[in-house]
PDB file of N, CA and C in Angstrom:
ATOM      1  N   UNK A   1     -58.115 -83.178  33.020  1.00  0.00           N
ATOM      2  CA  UNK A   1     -57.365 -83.450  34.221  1.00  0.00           C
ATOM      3  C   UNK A   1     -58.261 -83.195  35.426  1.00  0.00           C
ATOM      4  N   UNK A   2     -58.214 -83.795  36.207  1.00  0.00           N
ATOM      5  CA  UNK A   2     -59.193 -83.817  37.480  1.00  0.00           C
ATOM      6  C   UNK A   2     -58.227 -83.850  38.947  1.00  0.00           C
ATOM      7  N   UNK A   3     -58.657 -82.793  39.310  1.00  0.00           N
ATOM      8  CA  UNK A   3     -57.952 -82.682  40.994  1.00  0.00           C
ATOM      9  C   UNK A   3     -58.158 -83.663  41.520  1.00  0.00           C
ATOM     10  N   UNK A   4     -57.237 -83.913  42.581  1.00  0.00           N
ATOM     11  CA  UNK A   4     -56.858 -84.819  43.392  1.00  0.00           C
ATOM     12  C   UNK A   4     -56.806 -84.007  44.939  1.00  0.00           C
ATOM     13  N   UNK A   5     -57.427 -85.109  45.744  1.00  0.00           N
ATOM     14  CA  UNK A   5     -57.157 -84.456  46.587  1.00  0.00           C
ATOM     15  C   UNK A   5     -56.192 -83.232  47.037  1.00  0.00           C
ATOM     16  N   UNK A   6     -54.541 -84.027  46.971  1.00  0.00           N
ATOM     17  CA  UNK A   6     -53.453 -83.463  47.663  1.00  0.00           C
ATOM     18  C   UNK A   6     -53.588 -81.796  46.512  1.00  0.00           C
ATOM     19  N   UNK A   7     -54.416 -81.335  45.617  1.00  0.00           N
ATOM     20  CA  UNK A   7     -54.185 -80.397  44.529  1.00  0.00           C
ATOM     21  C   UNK A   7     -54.997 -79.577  45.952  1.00  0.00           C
ATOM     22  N   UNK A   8     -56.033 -80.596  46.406  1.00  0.00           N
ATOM     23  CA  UNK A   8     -57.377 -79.490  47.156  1.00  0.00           C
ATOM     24  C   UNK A   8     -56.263 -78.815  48.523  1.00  0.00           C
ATOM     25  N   UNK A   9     -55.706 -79.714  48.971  1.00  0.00           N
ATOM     26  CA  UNK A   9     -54.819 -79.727  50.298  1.00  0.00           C
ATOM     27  C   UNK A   9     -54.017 -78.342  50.078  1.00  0.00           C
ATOM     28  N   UNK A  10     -52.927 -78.739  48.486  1.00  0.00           N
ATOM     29  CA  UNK A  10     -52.164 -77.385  48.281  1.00  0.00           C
ATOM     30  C   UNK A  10     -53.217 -76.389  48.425  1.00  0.00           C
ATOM     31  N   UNK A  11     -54.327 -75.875  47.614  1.00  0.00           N
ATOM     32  CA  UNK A  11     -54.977 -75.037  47.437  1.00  0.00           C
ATOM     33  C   UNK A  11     -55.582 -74.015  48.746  1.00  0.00           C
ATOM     34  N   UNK A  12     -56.103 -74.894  49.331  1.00  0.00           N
ATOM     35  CA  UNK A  12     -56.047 -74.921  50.894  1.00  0.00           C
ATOM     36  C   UNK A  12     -55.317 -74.120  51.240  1.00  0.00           C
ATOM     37  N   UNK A  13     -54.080 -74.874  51.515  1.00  0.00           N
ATOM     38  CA  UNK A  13     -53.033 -74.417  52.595  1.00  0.00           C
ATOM     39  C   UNK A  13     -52.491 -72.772  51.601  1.00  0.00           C
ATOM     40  N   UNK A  14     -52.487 -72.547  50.403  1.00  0.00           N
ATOM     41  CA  UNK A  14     -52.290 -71.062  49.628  1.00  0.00           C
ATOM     42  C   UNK A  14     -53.020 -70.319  50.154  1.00  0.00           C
ATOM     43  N   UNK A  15     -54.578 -70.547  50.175  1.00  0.00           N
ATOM     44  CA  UNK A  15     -55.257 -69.574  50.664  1.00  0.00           C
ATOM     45  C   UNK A  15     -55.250 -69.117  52.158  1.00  0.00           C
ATOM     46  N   UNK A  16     -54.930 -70.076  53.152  1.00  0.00           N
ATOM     47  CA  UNK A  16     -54.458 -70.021  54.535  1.00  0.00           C
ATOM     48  C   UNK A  16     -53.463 -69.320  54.970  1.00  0.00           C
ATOM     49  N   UNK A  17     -52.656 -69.226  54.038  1.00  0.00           N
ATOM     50  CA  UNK A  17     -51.567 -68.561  53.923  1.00  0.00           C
ATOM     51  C   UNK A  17     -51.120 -66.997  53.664  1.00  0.00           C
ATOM     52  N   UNK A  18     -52.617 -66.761  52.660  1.00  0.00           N
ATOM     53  CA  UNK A  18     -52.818 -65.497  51.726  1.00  0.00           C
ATOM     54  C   UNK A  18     -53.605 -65.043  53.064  1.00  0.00           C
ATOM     55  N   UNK A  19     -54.595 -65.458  53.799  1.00  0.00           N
ATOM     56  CA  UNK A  19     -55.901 -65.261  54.577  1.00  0.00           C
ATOM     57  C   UNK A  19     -55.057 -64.626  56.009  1.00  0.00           C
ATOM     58  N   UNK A  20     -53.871 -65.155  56.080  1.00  0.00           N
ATOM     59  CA  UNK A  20     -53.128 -64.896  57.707  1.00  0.00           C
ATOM     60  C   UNK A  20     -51.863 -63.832  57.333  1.00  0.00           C
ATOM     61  N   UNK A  21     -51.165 -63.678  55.862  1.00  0.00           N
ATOM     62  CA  UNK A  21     -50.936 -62.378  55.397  1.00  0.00           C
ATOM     63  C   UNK A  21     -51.531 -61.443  55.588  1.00  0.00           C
ATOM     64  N   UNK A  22     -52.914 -61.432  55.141  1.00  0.00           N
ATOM     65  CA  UNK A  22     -53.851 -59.909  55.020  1.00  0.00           C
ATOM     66  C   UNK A  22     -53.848 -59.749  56.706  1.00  0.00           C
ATOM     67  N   UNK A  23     -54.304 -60.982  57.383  1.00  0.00           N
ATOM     68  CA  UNK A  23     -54.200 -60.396  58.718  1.00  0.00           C
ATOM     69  C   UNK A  23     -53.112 -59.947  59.118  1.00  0.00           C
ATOM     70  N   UNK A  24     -52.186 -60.245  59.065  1.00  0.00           N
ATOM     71  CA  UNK A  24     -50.844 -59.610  59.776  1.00  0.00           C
ATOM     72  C   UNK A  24     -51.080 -58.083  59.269  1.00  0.00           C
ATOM     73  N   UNK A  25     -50.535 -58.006  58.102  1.00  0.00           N
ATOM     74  CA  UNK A  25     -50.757 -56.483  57.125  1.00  0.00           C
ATOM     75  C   UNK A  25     -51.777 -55.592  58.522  1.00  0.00           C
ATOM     76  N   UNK A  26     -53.306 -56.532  58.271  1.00  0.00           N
ATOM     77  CA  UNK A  26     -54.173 -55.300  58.572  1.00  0.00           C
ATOM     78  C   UNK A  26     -53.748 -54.948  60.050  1.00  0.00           C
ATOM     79  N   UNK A  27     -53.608 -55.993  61.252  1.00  0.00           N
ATOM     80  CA  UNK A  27     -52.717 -55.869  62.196  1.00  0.00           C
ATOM     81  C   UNK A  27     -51.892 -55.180  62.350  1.00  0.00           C
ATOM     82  N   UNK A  28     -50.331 -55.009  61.889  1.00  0.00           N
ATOM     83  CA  UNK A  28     -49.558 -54.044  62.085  1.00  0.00           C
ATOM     84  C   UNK A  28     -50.073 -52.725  61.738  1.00  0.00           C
ATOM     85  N   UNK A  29     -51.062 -52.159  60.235  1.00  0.00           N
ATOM     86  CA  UNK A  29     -51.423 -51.045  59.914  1.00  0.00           C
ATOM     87  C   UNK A  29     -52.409 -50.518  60.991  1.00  0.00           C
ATOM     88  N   UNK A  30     -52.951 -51.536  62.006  1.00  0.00           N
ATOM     89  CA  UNK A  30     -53.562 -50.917  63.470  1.00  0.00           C
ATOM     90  C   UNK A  30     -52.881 -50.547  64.720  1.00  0.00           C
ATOM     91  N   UNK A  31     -51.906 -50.831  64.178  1.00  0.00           N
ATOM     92  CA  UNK A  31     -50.982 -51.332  65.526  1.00  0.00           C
ATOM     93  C   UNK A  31     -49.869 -49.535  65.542  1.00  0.00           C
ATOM     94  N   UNK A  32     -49.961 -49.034  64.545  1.00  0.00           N
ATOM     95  CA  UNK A  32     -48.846 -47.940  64.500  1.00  0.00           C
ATOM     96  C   UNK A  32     -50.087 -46.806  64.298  1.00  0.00           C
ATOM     97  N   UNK A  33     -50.140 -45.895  65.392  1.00  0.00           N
ATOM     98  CA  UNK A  33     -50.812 -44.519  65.298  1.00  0.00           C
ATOM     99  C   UNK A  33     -50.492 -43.161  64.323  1.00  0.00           C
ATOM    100  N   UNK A  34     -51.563 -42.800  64.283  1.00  0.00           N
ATOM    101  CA  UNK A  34     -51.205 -41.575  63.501  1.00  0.00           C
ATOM    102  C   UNK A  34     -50.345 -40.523  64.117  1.00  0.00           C
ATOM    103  N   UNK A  35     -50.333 -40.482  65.441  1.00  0.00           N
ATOM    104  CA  UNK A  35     -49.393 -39.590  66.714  1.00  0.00           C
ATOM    105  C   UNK A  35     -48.358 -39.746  66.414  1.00  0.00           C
ATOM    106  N   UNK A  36     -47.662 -41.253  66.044  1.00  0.00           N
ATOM    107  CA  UNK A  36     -46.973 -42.212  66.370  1.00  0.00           C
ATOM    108  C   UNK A  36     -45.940 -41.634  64.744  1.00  0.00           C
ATOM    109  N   UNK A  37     -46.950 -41.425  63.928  1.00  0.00           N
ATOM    110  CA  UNK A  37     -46.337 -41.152  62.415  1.00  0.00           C
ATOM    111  C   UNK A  37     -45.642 -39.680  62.548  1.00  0.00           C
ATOM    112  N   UNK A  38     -46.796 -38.886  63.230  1.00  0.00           N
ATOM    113  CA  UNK A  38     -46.282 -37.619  62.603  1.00  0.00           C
ATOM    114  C   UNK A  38     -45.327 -37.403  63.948  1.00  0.00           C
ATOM    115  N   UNK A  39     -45.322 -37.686  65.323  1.00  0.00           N
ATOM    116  CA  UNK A  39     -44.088 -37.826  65.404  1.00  0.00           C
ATOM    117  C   UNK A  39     -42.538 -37.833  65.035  1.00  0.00           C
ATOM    118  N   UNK A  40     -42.833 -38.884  64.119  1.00  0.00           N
ATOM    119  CA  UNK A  40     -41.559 -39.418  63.270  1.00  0.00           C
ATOM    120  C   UNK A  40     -41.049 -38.733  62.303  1.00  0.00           C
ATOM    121  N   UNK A  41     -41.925 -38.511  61.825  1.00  0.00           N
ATOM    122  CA  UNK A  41     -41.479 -36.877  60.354  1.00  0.00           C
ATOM    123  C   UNK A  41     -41.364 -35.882  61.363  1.00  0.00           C
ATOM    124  N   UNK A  42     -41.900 -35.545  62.141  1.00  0.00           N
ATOM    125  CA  UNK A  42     -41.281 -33.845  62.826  1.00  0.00           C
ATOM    126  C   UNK A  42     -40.511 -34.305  63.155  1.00  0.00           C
ATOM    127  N   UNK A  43     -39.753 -35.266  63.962  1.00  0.00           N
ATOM    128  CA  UNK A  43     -38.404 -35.633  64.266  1.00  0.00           C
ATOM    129  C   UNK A  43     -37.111 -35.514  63.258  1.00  0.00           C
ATOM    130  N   UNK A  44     -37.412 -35.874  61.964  1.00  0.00           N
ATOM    131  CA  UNK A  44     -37.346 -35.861  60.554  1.00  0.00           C
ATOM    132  C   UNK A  44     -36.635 -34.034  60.422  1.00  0.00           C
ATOM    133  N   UNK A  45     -37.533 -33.569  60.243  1.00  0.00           N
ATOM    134  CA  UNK A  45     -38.311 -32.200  60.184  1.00  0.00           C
ATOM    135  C   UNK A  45     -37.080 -31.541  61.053  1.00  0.00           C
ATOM    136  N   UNK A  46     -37.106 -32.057  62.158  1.00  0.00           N
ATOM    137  CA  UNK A  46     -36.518 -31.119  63.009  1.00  0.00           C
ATOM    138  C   UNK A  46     -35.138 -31.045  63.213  1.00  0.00           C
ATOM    139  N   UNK A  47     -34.356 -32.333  62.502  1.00  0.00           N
ATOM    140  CA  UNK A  47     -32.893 -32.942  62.133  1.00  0.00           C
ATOM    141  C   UNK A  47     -32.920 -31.527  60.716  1.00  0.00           C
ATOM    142  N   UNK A  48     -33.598 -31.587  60.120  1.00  0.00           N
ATOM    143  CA  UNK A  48     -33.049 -30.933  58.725  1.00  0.00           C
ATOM    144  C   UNK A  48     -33.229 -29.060  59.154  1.00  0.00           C
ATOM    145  N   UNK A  49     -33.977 -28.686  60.605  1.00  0.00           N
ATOM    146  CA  UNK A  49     -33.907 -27.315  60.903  1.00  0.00           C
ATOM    147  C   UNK A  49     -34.020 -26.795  62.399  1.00  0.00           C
ATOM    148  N   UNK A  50     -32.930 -27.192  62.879  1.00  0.00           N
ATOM    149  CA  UNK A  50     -32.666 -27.378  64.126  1.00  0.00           C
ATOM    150  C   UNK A  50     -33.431 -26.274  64.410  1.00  0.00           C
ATOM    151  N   UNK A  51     -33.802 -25.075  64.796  1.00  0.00           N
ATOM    152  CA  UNK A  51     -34.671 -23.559  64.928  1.00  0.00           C
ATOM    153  C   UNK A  51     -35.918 -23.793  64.539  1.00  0.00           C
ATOM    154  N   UNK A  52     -36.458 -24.749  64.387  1.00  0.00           N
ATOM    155  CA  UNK A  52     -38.085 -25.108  63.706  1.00  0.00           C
ATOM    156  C   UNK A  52     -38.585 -25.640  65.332  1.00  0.00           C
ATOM    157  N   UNK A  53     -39.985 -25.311  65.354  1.00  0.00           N
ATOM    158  CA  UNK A  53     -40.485 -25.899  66.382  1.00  0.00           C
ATOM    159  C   UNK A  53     -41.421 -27.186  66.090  1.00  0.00           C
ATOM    160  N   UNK A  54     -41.586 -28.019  67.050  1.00  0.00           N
ATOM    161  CA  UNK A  54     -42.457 -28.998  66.428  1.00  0.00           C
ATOM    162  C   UNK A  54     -43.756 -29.014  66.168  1.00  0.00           C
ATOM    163  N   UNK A  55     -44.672 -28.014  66.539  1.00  0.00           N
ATOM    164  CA  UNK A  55     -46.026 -27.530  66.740  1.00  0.00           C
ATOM    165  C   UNK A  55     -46.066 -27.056  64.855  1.00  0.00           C
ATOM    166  N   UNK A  56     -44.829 -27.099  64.305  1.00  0.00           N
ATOM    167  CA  UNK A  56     -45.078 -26.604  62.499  1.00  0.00           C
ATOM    168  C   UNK A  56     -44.820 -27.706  61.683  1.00  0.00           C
ATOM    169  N   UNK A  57     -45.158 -28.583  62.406  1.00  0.00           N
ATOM    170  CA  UNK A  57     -45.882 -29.994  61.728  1.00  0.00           C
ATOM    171  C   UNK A  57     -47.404 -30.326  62.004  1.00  0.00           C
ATOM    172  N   UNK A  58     -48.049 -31.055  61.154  1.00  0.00           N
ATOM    173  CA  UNK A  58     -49.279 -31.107  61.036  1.00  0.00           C
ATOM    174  C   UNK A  58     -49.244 -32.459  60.221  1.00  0.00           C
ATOM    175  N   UNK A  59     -50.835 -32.959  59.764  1.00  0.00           N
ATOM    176  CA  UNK A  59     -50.656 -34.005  58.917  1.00  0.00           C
ATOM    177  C   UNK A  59     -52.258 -33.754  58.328  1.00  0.00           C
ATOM    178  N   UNK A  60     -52.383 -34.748  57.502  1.00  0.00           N
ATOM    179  CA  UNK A  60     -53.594 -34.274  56.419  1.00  0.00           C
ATOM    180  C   UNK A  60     -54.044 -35.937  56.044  1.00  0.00           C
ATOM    181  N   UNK A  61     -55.436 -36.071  55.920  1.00  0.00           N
ATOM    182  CA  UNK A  61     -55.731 -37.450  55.233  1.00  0.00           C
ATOM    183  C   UNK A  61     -55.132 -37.613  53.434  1.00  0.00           C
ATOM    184  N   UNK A  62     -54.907 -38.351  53.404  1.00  0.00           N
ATOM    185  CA  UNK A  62     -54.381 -38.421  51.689  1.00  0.00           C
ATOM    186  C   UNK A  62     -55.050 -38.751  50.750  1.00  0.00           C
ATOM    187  N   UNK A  63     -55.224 -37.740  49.538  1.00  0.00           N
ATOM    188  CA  UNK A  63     -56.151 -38.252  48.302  1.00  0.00           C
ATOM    189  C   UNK A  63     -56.205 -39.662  47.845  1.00  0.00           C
ATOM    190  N   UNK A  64     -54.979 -40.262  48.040  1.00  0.00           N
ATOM    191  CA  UNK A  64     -54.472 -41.375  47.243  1.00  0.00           C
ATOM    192  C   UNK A  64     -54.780 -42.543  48.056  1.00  0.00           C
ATOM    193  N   UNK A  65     -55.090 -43.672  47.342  1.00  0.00           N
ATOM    194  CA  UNK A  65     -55.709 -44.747  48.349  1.00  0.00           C
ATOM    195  C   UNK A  65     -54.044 -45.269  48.941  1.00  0.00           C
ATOM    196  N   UNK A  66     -53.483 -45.079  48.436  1.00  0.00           N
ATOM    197  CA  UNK A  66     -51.915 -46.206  48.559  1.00  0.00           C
ATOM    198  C   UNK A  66     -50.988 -45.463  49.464  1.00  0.00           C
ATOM    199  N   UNK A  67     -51.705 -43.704  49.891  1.00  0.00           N
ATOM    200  CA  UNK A  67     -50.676 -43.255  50.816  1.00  0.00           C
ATOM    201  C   UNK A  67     -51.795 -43.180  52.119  1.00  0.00           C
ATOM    202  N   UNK A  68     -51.579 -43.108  53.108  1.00  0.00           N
ATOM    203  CA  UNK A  68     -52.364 -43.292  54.805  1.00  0.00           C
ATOM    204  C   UNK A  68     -52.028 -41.627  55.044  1.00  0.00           C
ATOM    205  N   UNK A  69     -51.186 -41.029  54.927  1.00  0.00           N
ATOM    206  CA  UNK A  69     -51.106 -39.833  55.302  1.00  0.00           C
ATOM    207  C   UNK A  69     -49.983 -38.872  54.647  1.00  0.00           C
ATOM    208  N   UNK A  70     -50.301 -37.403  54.893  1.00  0.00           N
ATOM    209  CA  UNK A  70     -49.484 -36.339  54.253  1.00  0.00           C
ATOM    210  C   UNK A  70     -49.309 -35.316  55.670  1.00  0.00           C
ATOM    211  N   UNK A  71     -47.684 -35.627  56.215  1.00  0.00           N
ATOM    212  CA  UNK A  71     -47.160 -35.073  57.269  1.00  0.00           C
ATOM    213  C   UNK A  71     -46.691 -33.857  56.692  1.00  0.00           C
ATOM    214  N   UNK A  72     -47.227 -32.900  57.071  1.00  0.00           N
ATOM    215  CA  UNK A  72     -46.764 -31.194  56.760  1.00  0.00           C
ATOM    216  C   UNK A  72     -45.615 -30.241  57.782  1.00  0.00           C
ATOM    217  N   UNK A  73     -44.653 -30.192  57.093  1.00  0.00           N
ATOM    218  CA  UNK A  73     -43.854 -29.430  58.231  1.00  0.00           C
ATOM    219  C   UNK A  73     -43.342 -28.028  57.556  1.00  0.00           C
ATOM    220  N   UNK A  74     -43.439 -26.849  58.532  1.00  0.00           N
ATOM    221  CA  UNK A  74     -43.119 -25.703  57.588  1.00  0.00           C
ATOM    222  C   UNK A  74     -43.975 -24.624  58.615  1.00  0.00           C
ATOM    223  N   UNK A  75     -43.590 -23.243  58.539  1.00  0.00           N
ATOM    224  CA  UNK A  75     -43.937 -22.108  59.610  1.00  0.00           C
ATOM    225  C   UNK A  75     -44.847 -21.798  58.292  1.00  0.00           C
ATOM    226  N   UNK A  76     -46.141 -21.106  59.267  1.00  0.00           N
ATOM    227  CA  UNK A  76     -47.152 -20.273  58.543  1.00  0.00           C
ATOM    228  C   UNK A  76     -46.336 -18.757  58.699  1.00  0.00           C
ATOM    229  N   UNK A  77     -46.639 -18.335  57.168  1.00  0.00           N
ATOM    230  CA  UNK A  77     -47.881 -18.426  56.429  1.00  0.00           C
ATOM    231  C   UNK A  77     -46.039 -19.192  55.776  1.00  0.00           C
ATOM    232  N   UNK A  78     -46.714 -19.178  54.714  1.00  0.00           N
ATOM    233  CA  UNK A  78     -45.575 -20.647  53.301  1.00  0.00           C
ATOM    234  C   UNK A  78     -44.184 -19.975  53.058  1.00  0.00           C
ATOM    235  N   UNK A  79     -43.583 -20.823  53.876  1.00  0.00           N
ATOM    236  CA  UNK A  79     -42.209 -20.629  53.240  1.00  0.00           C
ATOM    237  C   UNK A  79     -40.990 -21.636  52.324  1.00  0.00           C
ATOM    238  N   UNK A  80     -41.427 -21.185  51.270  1.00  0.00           N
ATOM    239  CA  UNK A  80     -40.694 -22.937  50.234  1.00  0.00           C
ATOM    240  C   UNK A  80     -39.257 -22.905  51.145  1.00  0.00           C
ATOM    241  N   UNK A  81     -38.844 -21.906  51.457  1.00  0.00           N
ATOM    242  CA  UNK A  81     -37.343 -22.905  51.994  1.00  0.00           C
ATOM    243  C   UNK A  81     -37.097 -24.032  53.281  1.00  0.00           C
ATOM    244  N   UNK A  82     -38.528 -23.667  53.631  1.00  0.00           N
ATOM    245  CA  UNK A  82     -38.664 -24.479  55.370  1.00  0.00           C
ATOM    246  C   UNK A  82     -39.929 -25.414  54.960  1.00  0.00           C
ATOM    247  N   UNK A  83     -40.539 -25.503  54.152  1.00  0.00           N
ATOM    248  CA  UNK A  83     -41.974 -26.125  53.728  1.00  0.00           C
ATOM    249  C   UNK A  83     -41.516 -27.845  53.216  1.00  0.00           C
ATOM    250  N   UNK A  84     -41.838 -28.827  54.174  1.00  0.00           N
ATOM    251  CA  UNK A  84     -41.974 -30.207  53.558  1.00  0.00           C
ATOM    252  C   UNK A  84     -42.679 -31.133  53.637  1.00  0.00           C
ATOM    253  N   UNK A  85     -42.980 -31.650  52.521  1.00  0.00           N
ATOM    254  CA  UNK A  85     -44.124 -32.962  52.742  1.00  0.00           C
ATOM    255  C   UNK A  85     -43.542 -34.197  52.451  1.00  0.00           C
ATOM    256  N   UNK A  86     -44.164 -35.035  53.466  1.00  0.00           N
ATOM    257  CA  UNK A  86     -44.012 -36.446  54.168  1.00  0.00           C
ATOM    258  C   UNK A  86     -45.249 -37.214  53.602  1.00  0.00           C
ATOM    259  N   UNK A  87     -45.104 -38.068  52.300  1.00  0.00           N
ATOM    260  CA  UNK A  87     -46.282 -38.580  52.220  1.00  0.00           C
ATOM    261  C   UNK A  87     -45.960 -40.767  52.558  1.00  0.00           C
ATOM    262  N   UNK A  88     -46.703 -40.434  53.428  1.00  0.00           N
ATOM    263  CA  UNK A  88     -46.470 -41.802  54.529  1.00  0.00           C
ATOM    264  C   UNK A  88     -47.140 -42.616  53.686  1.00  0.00           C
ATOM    265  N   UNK A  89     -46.777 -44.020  54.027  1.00  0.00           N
ATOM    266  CA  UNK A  89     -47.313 -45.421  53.752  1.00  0.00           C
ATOM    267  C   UNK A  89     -48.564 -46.457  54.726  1.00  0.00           C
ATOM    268  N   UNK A  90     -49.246 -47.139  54.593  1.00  0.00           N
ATOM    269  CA  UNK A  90     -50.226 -47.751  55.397  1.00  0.00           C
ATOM    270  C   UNK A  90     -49.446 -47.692  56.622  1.00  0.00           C
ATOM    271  N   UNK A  91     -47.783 -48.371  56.625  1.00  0.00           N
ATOM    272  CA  UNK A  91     -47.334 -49.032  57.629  1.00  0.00           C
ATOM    273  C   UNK A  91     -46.004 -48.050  58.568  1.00  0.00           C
ATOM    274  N   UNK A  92     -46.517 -46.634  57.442  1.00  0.00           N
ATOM    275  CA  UNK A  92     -45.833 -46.073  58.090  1.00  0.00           C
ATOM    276  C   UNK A  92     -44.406 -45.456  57.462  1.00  0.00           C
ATOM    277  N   UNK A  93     -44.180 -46.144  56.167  1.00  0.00           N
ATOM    278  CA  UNK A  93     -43.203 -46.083  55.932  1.00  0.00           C
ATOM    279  C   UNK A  93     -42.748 -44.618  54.494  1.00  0.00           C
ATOM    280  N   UNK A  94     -42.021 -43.930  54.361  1.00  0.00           N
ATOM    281  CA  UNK A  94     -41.793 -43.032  53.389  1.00  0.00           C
ATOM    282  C   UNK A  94     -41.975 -43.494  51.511  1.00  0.00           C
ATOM    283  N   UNK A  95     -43.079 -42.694  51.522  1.00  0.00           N
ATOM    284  CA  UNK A  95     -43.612 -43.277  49.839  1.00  0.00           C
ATOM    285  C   UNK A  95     -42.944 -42.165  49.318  1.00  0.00           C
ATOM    286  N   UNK A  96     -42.849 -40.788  49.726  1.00  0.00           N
ATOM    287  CA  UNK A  96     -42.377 -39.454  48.353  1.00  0.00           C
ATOM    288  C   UNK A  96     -42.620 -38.205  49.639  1.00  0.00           C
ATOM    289  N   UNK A  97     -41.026 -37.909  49.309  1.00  0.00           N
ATOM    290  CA  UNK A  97     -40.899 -36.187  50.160  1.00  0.00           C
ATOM    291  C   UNK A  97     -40.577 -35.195  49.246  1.00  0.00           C
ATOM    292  N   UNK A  98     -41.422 -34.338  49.238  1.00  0.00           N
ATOM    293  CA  UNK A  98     -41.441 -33.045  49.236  1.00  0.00           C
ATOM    294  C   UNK A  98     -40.931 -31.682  49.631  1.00  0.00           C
ATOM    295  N   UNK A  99     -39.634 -31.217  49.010  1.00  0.00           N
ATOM    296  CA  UNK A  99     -39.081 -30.119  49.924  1.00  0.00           C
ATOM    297  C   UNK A  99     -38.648 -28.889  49.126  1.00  0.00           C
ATOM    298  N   UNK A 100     -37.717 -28.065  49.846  1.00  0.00           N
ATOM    299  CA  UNK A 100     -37.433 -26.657  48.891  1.00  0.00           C
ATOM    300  C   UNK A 100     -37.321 -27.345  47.476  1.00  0.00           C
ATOM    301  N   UNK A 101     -36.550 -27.959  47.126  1.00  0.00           N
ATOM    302  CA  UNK A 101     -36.187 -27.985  45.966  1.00  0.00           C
ATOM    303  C   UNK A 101     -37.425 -28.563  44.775  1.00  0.00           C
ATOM    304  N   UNK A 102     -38.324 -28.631  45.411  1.00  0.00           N
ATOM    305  CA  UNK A 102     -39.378 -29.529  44.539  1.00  0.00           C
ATOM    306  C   UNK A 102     -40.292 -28.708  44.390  1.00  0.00           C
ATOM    307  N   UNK A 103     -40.324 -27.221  44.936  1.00  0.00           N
ATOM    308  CA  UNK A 103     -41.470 -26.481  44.764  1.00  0.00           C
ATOM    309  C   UNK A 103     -41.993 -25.823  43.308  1.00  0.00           C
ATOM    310  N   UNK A 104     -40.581 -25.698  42.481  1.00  0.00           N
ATOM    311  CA  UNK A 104     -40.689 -25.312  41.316  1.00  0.00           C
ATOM    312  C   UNK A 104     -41.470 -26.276  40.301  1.00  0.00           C
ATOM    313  N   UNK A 105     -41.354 -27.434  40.738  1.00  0.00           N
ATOM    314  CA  UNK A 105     -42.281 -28.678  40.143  1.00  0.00           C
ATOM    315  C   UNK A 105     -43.049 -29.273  40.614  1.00  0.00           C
ATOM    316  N   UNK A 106     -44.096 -28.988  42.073  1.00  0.00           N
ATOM    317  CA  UNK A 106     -44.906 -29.676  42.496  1.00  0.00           C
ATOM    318  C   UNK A 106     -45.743 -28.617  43.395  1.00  0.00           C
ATOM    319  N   UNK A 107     -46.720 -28.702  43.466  1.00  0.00           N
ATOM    320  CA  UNK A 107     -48.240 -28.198  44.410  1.00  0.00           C
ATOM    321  C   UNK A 107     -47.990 -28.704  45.828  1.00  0.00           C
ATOM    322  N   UNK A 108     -47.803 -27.936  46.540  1.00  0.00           N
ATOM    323  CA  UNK A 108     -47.614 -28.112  48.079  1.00  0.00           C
ATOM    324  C   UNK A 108     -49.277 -29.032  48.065  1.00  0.00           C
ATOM    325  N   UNK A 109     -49.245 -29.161  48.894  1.00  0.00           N
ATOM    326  CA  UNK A 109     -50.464 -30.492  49.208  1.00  0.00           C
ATOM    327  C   UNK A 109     -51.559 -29.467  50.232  1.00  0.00           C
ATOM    328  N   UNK A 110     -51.180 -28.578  51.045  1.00  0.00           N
ATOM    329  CA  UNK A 110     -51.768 -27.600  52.078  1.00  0.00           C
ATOM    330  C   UNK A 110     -52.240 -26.753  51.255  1.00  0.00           C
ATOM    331  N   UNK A 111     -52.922 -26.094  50.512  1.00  0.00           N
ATOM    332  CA  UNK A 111     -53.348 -25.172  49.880  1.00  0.00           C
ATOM    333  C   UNK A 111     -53.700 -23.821  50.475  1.00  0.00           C
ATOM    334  N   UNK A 112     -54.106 -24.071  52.058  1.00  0.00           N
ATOM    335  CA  UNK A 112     -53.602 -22.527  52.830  1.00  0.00           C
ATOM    336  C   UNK A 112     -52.176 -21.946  53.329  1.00  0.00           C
ATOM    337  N   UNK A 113     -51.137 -23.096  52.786  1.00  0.00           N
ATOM    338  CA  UNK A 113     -49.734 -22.799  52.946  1.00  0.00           C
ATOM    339  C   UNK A 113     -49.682 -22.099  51.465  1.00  0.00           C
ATOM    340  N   UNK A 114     -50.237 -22.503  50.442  1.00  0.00           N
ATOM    341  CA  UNK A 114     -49.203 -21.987  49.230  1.00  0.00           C
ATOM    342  C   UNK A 114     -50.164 -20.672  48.878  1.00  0.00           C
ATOM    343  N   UNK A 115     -50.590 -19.996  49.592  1.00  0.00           N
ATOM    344  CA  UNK A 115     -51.597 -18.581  49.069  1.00  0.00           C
ATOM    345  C   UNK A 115     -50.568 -17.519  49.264  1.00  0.00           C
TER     346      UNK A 115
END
């Protein structure tokens, strides 16, 4: 079987298509700050402990290629009942939280919080 033009045309116009996706993607993932994130989780943060200040949020680069960031909220030195992690998406969006109840099964991500 041998392409035909209109096969080259579709082919074309897929990849044009795929080529102005990635741009948008990489676009918006420039377009929303890291300020802008952890913002949003201490806001988060601060709905679930009205007496928390916002200065006991923080954020961390993330091991994982698929998360952009790990928003830390919680008073020094570690307290599992006030201690939560926010592990953010490229675009910003909530991939997996972390809170009291998860401490019995998971490694706080701060390792000078859990000493």
């Amino acid at each position: 079987m041998t392409l035909r033009p209109l096969h080259y045309a579709g082919l074309a116009l897929l990849c044009l298509v795929g080529i102005l996706a990635v741009a948008q993607y990489q676009r918006a993932t420039l377009k929303l700050t890291e300020a802008q994130i952890i913002e949003t989780y201490a806001a988060r943060y601060l709905d679930t402990h009205p007496a928390a200040k916002r200065t006991d949020c923080r954020a961390r680069p993330a091991l994982v290629k698929t998360t952009r960031m790990v928003v830390i909220c919680g008073p020094e030195p570690f307290d599992a009942a006030r201690h939560y992690e926010y592990h953010v998406g490229p675009l910003g969006g909530l991939i997996a939280q972390n809170g009291p109840a998860d401490w019995a099964t998971q490694t706080p991500v701060a390792p000078r919080d859990a000493a």
